[in-house]
C-alpha atoms as a PDB file:
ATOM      1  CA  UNK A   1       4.003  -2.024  -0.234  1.00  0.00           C
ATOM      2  CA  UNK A   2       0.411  -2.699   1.785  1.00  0.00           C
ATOM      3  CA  UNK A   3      -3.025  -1.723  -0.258  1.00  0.00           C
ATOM      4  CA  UNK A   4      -5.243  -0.246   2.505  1.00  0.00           C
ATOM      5  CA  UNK A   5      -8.821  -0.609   1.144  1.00  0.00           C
ATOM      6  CA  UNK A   6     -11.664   2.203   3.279  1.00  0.00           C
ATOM      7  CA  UNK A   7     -13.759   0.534   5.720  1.00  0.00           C
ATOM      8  CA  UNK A   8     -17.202  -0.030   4.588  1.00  0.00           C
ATOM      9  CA  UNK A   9     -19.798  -0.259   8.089  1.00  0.00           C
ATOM     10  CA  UNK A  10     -23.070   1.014   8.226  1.00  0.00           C
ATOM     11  CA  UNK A  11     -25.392   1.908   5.437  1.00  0.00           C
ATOM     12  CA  UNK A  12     -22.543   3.543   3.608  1.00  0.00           C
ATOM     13  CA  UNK A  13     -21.540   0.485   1.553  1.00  0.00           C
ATOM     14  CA  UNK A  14     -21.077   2.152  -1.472  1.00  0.00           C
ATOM     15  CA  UNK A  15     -18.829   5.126  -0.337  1.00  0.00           C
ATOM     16  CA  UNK A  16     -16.914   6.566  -2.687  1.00  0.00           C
ATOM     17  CA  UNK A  17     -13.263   6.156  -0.946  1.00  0.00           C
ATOM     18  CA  UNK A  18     -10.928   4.518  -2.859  1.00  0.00           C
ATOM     19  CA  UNK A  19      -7.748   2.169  -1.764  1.00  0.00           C
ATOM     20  CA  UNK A  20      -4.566   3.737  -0.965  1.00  0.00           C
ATOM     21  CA  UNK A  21      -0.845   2.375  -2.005  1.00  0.00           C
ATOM     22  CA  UNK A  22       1.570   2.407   1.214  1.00  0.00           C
ATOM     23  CA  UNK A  23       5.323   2.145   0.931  1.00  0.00           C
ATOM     24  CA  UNK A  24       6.884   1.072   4.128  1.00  0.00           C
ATOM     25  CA  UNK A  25      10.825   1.829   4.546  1.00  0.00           C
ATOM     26  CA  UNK A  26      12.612   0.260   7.094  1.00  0.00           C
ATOM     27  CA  UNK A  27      16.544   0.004   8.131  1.00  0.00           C
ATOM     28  CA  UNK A  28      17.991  -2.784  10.964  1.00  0.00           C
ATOM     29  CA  UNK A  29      20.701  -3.090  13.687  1.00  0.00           C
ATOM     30  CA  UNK A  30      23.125  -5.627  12.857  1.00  0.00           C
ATOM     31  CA  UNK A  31      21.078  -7.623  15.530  1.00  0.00           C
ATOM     32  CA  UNK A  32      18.139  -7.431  13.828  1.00  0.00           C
ATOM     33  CA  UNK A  33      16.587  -4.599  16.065  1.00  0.00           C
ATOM     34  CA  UNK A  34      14.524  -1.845  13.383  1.00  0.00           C
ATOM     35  CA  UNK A  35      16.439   0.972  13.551  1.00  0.00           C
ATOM     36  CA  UNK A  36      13.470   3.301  12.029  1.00  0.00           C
ATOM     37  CA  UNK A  37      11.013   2.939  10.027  1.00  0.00           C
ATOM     38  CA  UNK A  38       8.957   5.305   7.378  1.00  0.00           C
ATOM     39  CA  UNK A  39       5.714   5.010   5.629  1.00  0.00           C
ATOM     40  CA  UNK A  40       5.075   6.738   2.421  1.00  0.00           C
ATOM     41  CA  UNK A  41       1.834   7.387   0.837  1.00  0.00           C
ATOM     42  CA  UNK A  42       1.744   6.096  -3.170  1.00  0.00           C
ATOM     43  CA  UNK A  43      -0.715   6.734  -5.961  1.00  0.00           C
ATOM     44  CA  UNK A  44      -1.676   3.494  -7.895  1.00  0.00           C
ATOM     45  CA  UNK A  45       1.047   4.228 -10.874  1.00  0.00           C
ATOM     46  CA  UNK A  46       3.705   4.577  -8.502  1.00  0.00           C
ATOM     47  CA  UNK A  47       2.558   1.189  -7.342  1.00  0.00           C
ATOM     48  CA  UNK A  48       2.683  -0.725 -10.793  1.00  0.00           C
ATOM     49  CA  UNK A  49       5.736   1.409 -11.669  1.00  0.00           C
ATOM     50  CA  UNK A  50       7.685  -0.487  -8.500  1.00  0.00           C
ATOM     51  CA  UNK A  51       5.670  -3.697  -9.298  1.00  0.00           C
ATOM     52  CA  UNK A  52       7.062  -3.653 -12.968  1.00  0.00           C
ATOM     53  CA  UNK A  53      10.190  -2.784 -11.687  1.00  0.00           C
ATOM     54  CA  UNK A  54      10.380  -5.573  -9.614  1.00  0.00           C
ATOM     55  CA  UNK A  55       8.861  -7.767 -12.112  1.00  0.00           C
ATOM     56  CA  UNK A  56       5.239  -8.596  -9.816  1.00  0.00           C
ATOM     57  CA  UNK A  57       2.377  -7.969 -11.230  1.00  0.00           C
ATOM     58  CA  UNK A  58       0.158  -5.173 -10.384  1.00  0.00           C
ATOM     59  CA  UNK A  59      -3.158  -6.161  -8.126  1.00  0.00           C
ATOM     60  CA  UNK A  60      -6.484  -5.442  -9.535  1.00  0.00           C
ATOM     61  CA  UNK A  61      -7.890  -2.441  -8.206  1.00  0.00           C
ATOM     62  CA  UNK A  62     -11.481  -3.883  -5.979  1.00  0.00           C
ATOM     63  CA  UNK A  63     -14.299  -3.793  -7.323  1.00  0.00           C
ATOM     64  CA  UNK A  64     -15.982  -0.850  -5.649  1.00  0.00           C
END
């Protein structure tokens, strides 16, 4: 799970994009060696709903 927060340059500092929730799935060789790898775009409840699940605690949305 990676929070990808909008790049802010310029004299747009106060654009209205908003951080997006990434879910990366990966599987290995039995030498290690990724074997393929997915990434899977998640809305902020299905982030706290896999944080709770895995008992972390969801990160505060930034302060925009």
């Amino acid at each position: 799970m990676a929070r990808l927060d909008p790049a802010r340059v310029g004299s747009d500092q106060n654009s209205a994009a908003k951080s997006e929730f990434v879910v990366f799935a990966y599987s290995t060789s039995q030498n290690g060696t990724v074997t393929s790898l997915d990434a899977y775009r998640a809305s902020s409840k299905t982030r706290d709903a896999l944080a709770a699940a895995s008992g972390e605690q969801p990160s505060p949305e930034p302060a925009g």
